[in-house]
Protein backbone atom coordinates (compact mmCIF):
# COMPACT_ATOMS: atom_id res chain seq x y z
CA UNK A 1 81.35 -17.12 -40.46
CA UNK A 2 80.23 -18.99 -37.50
CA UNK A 3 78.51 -21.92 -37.36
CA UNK A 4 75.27 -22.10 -35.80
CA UNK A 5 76.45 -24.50 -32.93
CA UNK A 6 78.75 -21.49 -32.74
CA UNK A 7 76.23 -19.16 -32.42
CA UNK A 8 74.25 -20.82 -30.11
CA UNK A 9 76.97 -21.48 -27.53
CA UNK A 10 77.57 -17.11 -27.64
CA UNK A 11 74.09 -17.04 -26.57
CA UNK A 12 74.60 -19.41 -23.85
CA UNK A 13 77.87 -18.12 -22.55
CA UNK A 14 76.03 -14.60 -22.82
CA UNK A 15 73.14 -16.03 -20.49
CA UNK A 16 75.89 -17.51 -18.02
CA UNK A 17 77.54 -14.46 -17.16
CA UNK A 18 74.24 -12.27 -17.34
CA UNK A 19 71.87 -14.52 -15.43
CA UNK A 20 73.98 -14.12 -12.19
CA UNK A 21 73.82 -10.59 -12.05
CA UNK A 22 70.10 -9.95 -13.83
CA UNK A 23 68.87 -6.64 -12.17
CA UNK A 24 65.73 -6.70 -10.26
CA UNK A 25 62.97 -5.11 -11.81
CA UNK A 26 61.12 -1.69 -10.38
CA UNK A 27 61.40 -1.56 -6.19
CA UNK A 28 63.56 -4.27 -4.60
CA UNK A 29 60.02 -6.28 -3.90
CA UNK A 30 61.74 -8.25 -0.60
CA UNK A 31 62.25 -5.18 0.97
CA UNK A 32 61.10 -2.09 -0.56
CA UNK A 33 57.78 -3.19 -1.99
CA UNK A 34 57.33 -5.35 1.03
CA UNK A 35 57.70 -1.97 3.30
CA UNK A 36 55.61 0.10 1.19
CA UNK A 37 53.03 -1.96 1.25
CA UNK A 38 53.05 -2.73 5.32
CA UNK A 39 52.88 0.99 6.02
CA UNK A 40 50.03 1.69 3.47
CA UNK A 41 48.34 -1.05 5.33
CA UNK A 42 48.90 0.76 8.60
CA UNK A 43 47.89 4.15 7.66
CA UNK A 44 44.47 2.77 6.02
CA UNK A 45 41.29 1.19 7.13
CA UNK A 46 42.56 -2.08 6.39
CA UNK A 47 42.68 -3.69 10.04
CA UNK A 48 39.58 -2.24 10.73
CA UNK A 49 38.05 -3.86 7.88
CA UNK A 50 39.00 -7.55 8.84
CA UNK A 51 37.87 -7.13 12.73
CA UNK A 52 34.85 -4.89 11.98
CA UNK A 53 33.29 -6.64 8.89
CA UNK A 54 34.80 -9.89 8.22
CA UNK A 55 34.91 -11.27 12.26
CA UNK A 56 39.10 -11.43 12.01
CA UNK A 57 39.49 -10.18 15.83
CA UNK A 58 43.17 -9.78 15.66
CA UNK A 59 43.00 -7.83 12.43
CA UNK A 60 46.05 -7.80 10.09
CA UNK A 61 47.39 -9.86 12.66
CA UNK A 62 45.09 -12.69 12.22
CA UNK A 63 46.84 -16.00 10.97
CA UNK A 64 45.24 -16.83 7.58
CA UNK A 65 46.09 -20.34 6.24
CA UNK A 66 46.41 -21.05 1.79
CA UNK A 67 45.03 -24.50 1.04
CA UNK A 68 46.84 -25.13 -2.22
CA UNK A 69 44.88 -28.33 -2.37
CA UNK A 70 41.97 -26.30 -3.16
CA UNK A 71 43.48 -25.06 -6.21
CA UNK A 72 43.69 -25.95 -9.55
CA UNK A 73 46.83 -27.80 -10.37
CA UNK A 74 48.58 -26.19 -12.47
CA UNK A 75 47.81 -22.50 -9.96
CA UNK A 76 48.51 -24.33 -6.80
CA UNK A 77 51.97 -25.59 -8.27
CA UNK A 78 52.98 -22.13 -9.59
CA UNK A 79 51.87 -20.16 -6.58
CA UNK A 80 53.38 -22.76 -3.98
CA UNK A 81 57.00 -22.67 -6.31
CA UNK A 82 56.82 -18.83 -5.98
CA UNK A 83 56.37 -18.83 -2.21
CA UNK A 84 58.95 -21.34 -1.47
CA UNK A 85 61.48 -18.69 -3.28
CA UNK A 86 60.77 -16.06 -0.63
CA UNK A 87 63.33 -15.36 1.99
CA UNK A 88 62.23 -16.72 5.47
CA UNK A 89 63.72 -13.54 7.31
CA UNK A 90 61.49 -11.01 4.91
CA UNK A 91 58.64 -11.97 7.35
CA UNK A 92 56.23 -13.03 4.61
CA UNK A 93 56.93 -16.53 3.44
CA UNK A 94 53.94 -18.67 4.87
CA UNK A 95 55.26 -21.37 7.09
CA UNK A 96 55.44 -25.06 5.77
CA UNK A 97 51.53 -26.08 6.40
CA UNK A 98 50.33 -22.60 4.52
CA UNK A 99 49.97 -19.66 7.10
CA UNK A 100 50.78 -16.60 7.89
CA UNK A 101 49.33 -13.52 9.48
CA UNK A 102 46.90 -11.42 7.35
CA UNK A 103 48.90 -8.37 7.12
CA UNK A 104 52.19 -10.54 5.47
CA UNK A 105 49.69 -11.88 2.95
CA UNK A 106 49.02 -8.82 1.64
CA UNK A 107 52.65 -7.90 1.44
CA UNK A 108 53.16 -11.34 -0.27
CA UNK A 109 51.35 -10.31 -2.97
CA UNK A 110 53.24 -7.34 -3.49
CA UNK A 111 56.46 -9.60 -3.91
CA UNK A 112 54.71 -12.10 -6.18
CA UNK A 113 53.51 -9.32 -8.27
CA UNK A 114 57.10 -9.39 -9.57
CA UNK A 115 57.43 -12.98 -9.62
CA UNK A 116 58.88 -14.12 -12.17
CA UNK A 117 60.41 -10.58 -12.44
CA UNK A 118 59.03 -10.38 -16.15
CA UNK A 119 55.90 -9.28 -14.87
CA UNK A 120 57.46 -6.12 -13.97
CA UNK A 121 57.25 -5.06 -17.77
CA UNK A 122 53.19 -4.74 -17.36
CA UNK A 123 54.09 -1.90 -14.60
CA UNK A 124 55.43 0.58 -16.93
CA UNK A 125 52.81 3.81 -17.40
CA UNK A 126 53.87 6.56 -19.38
CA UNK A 127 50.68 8.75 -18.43
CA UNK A 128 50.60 11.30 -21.42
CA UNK A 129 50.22 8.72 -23.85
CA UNK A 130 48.68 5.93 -21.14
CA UNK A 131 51.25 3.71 -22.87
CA UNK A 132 53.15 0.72 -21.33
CA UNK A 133 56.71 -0.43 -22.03
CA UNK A 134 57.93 -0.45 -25.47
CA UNK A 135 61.30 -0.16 -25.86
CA UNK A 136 61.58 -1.06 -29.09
CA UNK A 137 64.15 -3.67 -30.88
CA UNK A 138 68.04 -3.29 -30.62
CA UNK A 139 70.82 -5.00 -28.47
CA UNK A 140 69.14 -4.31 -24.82
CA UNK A 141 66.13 -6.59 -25.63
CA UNK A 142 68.88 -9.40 -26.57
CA UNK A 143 70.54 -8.68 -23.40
CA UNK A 144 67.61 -8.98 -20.90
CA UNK A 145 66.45 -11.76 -22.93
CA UNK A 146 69.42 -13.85 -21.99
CA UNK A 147 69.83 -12.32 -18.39
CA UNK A 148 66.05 -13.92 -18.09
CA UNK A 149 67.21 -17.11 -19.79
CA UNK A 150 68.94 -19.47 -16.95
CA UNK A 151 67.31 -17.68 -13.91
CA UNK A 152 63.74 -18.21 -14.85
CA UNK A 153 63.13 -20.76 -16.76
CA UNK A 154 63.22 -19.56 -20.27
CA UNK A 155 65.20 -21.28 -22.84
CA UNK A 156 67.55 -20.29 -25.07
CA UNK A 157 65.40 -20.90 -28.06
CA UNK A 158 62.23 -19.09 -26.08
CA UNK A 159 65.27 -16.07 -26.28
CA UNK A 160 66.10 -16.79 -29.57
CA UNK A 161 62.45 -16.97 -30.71
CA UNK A 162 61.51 -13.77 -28.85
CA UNK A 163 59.44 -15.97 -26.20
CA UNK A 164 61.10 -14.84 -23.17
CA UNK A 165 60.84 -11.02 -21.97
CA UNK A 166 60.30 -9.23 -24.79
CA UNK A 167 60.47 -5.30 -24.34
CA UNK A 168 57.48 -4.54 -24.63
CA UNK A 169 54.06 -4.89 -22.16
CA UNK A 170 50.57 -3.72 -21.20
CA UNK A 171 50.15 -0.63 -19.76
CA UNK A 172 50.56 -0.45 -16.22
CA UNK A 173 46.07 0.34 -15.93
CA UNK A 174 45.53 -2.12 -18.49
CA UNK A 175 47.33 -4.99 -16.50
CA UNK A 176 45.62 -4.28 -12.99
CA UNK A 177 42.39 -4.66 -14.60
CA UNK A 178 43.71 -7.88 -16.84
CA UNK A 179 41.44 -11.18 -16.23
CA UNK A 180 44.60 -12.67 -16.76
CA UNK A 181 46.32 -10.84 -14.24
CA UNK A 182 45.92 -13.43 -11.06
CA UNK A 183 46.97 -10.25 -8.90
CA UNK A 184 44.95 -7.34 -10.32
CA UNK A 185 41.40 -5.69 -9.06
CA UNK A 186 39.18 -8.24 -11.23
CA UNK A 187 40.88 -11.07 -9.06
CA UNK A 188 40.44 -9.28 -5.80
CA UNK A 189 36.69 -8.64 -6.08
CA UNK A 190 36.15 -12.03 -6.99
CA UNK A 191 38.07 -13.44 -4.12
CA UNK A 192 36.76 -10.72 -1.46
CA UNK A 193 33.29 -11.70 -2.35
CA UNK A 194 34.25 -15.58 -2.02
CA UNK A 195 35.96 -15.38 1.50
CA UNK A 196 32.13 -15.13 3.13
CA UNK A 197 30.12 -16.91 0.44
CA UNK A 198 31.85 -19.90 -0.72
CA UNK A 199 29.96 -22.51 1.18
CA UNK A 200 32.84 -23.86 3.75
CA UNK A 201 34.91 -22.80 6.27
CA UNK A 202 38.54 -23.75 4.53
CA UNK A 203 37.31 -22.06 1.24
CA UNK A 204 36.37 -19.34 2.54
CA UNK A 205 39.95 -18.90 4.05
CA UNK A 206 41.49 -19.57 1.51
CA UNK A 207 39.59 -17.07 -0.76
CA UNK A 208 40.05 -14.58 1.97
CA UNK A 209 43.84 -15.33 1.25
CA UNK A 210 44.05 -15.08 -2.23
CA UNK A 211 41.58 -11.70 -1.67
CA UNK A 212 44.92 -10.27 0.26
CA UNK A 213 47.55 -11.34 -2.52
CA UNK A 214 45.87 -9.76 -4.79
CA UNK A 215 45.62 -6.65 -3.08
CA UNK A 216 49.08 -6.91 -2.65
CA UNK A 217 50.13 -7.35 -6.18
CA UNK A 218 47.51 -4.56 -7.23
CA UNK A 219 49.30 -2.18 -4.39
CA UNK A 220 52.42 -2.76 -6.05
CA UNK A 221 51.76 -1.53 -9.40
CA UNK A 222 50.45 1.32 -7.79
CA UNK A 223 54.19 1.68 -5.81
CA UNK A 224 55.49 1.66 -9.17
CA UNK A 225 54.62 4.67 -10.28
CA UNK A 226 55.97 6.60 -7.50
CA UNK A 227 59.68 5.20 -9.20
CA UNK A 228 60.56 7.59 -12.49
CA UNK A 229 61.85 4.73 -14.78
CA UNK A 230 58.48 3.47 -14.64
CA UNK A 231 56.52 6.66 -15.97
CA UNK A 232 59.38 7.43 -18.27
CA UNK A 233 59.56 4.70 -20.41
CA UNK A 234 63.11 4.03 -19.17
CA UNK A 235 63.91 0.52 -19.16
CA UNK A 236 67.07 0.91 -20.88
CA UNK A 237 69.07 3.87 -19.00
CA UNK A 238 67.58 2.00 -15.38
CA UNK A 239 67.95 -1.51 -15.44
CA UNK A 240 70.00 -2.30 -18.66
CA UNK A 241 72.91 0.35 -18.06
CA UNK A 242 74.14 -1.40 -14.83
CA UNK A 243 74.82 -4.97 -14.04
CA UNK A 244 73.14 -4.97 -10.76
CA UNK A 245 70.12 -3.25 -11.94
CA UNK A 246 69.22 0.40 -10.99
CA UNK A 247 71.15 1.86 -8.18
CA UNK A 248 68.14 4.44 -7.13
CA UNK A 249 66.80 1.34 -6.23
CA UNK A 250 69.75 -0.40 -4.91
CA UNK A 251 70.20 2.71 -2.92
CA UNK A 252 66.19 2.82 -1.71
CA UNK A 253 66.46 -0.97 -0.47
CA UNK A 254 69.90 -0.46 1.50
CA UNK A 255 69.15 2.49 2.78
CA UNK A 256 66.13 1.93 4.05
CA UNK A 257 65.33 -1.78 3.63
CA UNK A 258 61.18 -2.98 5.04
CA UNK A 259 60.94 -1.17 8.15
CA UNK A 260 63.25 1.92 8.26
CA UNK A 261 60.89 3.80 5.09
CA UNK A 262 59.70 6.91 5.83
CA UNK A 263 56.36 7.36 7.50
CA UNK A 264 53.56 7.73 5.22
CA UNK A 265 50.93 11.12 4.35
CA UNK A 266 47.39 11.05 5.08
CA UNK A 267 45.73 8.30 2.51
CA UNK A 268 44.91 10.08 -0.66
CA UNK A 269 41.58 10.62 -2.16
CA UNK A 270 40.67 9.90 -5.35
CA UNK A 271 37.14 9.04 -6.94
CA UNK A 272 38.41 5.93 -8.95
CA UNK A 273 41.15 3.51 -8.73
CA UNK A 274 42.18 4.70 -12.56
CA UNK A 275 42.74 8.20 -11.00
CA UNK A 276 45.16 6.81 -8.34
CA UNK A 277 47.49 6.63 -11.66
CA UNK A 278 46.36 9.21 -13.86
CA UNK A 279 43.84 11.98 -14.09
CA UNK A 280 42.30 15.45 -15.67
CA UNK A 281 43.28 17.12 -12.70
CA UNK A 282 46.75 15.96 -13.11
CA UNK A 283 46.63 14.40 -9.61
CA UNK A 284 47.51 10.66 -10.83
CA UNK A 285 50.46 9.14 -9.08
CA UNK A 286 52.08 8.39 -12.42
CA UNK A 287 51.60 12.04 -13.38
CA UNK A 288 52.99 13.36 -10.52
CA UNK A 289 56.01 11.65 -10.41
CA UNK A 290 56.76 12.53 -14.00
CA UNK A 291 56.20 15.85 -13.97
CA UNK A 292 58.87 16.11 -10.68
CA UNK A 293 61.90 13.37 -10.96
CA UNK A 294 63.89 12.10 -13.84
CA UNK A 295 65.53 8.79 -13.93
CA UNK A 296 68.65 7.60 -15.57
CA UNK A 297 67.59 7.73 -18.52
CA UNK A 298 65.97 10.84 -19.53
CA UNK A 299 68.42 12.97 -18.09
CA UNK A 300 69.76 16.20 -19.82
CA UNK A 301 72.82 14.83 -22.26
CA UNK A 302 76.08 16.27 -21.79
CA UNK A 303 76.73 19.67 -23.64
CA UNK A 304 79.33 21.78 -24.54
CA UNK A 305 79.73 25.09 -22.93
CA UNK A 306 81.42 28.09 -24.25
CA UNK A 307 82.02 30.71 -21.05
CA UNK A 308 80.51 33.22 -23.85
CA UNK A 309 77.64 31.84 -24.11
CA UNK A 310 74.71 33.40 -22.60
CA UNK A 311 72.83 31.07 -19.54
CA UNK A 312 69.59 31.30 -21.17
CA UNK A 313 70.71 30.41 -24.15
CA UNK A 314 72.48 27.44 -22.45
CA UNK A 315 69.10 26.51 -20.28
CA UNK A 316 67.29 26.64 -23.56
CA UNK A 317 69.27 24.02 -25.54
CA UNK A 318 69.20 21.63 -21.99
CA UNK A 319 65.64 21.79 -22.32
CA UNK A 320 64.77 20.92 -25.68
CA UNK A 321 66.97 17.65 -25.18
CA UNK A 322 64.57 16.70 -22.73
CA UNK A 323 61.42 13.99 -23.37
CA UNK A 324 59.71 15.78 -20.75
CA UNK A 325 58.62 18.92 -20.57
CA UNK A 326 59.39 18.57 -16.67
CA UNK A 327 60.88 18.83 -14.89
CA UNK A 328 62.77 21.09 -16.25
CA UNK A 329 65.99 22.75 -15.95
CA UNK A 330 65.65 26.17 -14.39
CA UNK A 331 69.56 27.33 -13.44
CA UNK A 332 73.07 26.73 -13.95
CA UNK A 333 75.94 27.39 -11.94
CA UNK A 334 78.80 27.51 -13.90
CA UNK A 335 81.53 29.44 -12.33
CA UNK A 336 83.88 26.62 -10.84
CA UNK A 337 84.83 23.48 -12.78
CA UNK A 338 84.88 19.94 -11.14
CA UNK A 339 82.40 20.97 -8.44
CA UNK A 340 79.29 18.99 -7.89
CA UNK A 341 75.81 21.53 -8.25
CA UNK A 342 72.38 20.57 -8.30
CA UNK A 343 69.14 21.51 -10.08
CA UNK A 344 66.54 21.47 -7.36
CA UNK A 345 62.73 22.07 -6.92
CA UNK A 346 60.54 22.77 -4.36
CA UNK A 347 63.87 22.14 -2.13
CA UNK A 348 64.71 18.98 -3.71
CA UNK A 349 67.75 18.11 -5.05
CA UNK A 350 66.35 16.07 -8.32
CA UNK A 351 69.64 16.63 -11.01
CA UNK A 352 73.60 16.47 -10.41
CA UNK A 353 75.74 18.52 -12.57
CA UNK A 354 79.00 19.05 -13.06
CA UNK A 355 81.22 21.62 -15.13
CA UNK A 356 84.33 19.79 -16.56
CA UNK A 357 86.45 22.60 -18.84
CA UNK A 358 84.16 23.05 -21.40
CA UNK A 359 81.30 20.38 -20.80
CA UNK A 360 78.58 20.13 -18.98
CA UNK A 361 78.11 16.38 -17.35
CA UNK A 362 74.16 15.69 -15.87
CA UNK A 363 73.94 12.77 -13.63
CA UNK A 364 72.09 11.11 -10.04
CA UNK A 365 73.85 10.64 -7.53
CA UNK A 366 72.74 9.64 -3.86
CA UNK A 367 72.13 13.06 -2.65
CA UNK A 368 69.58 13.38 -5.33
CA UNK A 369 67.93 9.67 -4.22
CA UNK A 370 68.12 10.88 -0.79
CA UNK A 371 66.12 13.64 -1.01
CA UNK A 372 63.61 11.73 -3.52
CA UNK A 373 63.21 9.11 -0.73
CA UNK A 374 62.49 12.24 2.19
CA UNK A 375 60.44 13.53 -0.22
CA UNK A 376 58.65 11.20 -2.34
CA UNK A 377 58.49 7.61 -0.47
CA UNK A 378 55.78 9.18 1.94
CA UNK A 379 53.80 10.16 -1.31
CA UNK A 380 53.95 7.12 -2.62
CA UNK A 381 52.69 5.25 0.91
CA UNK A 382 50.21 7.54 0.65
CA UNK A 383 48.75 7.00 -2.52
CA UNK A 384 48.97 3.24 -1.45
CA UNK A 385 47.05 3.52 1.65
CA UNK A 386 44.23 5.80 -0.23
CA UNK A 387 43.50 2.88 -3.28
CA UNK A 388 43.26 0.35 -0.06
CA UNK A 389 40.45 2.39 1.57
CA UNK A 390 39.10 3.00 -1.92
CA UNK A 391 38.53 -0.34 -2.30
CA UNK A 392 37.07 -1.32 0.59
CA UNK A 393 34.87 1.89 0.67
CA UNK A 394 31.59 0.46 0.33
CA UNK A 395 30.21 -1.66 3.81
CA UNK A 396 28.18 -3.84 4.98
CA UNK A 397 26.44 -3.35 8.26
CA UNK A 398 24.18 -6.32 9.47
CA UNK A 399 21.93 -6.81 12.60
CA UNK A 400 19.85 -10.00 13.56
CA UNK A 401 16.45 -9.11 16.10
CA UNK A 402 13.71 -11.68 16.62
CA UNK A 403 14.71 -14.23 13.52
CA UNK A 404 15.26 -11.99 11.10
CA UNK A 405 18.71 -9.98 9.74
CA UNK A 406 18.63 -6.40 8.38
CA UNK A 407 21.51 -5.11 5.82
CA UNK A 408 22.21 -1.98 4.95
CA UNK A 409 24.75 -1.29 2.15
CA UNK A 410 26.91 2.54 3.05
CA UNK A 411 29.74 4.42 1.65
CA UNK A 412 28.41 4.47 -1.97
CA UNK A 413 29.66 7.37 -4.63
CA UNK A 414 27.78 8.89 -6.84
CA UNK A 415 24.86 7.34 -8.71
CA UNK A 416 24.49 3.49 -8.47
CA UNK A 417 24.42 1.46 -11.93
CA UNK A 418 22.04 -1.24 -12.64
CA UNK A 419 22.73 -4.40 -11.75
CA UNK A 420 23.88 -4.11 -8.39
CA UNK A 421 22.84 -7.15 -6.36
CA UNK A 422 23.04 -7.86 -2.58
CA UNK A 423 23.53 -12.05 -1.42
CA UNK A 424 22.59 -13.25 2.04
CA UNK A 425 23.89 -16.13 2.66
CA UNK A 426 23.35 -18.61 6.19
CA UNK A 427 25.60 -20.85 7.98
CA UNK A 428 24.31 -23.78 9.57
CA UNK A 429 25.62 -25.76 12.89
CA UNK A 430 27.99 -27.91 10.59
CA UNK A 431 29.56 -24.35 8.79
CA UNK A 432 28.47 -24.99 5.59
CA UNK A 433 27.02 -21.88 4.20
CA UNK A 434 24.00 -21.62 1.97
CA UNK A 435 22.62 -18.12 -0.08
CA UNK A 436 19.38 -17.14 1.28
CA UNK A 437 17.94 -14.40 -0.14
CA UNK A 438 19.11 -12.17 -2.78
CA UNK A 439 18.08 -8.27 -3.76
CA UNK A 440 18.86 -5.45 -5.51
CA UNK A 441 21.04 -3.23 -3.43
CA UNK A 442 19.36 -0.33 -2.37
CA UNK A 443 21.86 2.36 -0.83
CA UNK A 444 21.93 3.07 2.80
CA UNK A 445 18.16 1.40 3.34
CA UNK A 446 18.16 -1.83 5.64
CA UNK A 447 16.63 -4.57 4.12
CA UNK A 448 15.45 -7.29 6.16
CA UNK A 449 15.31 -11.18 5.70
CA UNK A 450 14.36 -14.27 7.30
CA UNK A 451 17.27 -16.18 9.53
CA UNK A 452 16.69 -20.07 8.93
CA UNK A 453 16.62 -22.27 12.19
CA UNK A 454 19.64 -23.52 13.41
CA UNK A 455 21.72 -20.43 11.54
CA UNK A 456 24.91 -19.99 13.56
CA UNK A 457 26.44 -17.39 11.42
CA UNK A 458 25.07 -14.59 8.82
CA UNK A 459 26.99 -13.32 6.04
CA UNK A 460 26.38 -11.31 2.61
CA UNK A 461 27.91 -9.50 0.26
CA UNK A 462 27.19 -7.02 -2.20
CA UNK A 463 28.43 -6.10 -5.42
CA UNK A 464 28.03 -4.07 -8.49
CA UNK A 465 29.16 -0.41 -9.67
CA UNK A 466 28.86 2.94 -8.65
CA UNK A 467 30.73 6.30 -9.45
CA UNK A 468 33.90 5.31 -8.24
CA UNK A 469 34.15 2.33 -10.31
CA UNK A 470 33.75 -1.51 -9.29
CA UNK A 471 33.19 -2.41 -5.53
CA UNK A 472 32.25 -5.45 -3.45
CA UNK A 473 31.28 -5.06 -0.40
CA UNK A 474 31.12 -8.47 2.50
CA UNK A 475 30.58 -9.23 5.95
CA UNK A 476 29.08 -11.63 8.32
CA UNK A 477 27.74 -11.18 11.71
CA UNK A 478 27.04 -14.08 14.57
CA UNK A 479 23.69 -15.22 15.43
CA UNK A 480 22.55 -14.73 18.78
């Protein structure tokens, strides 16, 4: 019997040799979430946003600078120990005194969002059941518990005590809308509304900042459901089967790295951000993805086959081994042995298969992630660059005329809920900014207020809920 010294060196020597090849976690974030998210960016109203409403002339391009100091301690110290990890060359590691452009903020976010990489297990959405991760106890939740225990800070007895990564985690909806989720939609409402009220000029910045990682880390949730694992329930047959991690994704960030993805659709339209993952109308990114890919593991197991078999009757047994009821296996050619076929819809290759003598071998292979990355990635952008614009689709339009400001509130859905309120705030010569005047918000109907003396800048922002869920709206405007 061994000892428990015994026992705890095998752990140990089982975290050595796992730690240094612990698989990344959904999209390779440094590259793949990083170029996701810059070409969602691109193909929405984002840029427009910052030079239209919030005064940011260059855009996306605008340098933005994160005053830690401002933080609490214990936030500034974890975010500034996550930043210093990133990879100068990925193009969105702030310099050493806190900036960087707006644009690599938001993609910044997107990499934090899996930073540690245990937060990863809060992006898994199986949308039938809206259920997250759960992949239940055996040997794999061992295994990723010591893979996590050297690399990020875990100990052996958090492993041992089930403290580090569990298998288990919130569903992917009910983590972007966590209050404990410093990257999620609460946290980028609160900090869109601060960047033009909080009263000066380097809080404001920095809220503007923390606005843009948070829009990053909710984008990349979103990504995540464009990747199979993620809306399978697959944690096992993705990331636990290989030592590196999952080679779709290997292949995705090699292939393509941040800047060679392919060019993104039209930003999609949904009415909420919940319907961005999952819907009635079956539209949800989640959904879709499902219902078209599988991933390593929920592929067809290997069967016999007996050349008097009938094909139908062949199909049929495939099928029912399936978790899914798509997508689904609709032919086999089974004429030549050793020869690689595929299973393909809508004309793309999304299953490998191979006749060996008398069994039938299902697999991916790169052909198959090749044409999921022609097909899909563009989706996925898509779907990314539609949740941006449906965040920021309620604005703010302000005009100042002989000492007073007007503001009309626009782009509201549906019917308005109670409670919706609309700040003013003025900033005097010294930029310190003060709230003015507050009122219910009173779609597309310009309400007009007094401008204080000596007012060098106007701002406001309003916020509340409408048909397509929780908004806040903000800009500012210069005094003449």
């Amino acid at each position: 019997m061994k000892t428990r010294a015994g026992r705890a060196a095998g752990v140990l020597a089982l975290g050595l040799v796992l730690a240094a090849t612990r698989p990344a976690l959904a999209w390779d974030p440094a590259t793949t979430h990083s170029g996701l998210t810059e070409r969602a960016l691109a193909a929405s109203r984002f840029h427009a946003t910052l030079v239209e409403r919030l005064g940011r002339p260059l855009g996306g391009f605008e340098p933005l600078r994160l005053d830690v100091s401002l933080l609490d301690p214990d936030t500034a110290r974890s975010l500034k120990a996550r930043l210093d990890r990133f990879d100068p060359a990925g193009g969105h590691r702030p310099s050493a005194d806190g900036v960087a452009l707006a644009s690599a903020w938001v993609r910044a976010g997107a990499v934090l969002e899996k930073t540690p990489p245990e937060r990863g297990r809060h992006h898994f959405f199986e949308p039938g059941q809206r259920a997250g991760l759960d992949d239940g106890p055996g040997l794999s939740g061992t295994l990723h518990a010591a893979r996590l225990t050297l690399d990020d800070g875990a100990t052996v007895r958090d492993s041992a005590t089930g403290l580090a990564f569990a298998l288990k985690g919130l569903p992917a909806l009910a983590w972007l809308w966590s209050p404990q989720n410093d990257l999620g939609v609460p946290a980028f409402l609160d900090h869109w509304a601060r960047a033009v009220s909080a009263p000066g000029a380097v809080e404001r910045e920095t809220a503007l900042v923390r606005a843009l990682l948070a829009l990053g880390g909710t984008l990349a949730v979103l990504e995540d459901m464009g990747q199979p694992a993620f809306v399978r329930n697959d944690f096992r047959g993705e990331f636990l089967a290989h030592d590196a991690g999952s080679p779709f994704e290997r292949f995705v960030a090699d292939r393509f790295g941040a800047v060679a993805l392919p060019a993104p659709v039209d930003p999609v339209v949904r009415p909420d951000v919940d319907s961005f993952f999952v819907a009635k109308d079956g539209k949800g990114l989640a959904q879709r993805t499902q219902a078209r890919f599988f991933s390593a593991g929920t592929l067809p197991p290997d069967v016999r086959f007996d050349a008097s078999e009938k094909t139908a009757d062949l199909l049929r047994l495939v099928n029912q081994t399936l978790p899914f009821a798509a997508p689904a296996v609709t032919r086999l050619e089974l004429g030549q042995t050793g020869r690689t076929r595929y299973v393909q819809q809508d004309g793309v290759r999304v299953l490998a298969y191979q006749r060996n003598a008398n069994k039938i071998h299902f697999f991916l292979d790169e052909k198959v992630y090749a044409d999921y990355a022609r097909r899909w990635l563009p989706e996925v952008e898509g779907y990314a660059a539609g949740l941006v614009d449906h965040l920021l689709r309620v604005t703010l339009a302000l005009s100042i005329a002989d000492h007073h400001v007007s503001v009309t509130v626009s782009g509201l859905t549906g019917q308005l809920e109670t409670g919706a309120s609309l700040h003013v705030l003025a900033e005097d010569g010294a930029g310190v900014r003060k709230e003015i005047a507050q009122a219910p918000v009173q779609p597309d109907v310009a309400l007009t207020f007094a401008v204080p003396p000596g007012t060098r800048t106007i701002a406001a922002y309003a916020r509340g809920r409408d048909a397509g869920g929780d908004f806040v709206a903000a800009g500012e405007t210069t005094a003449p």
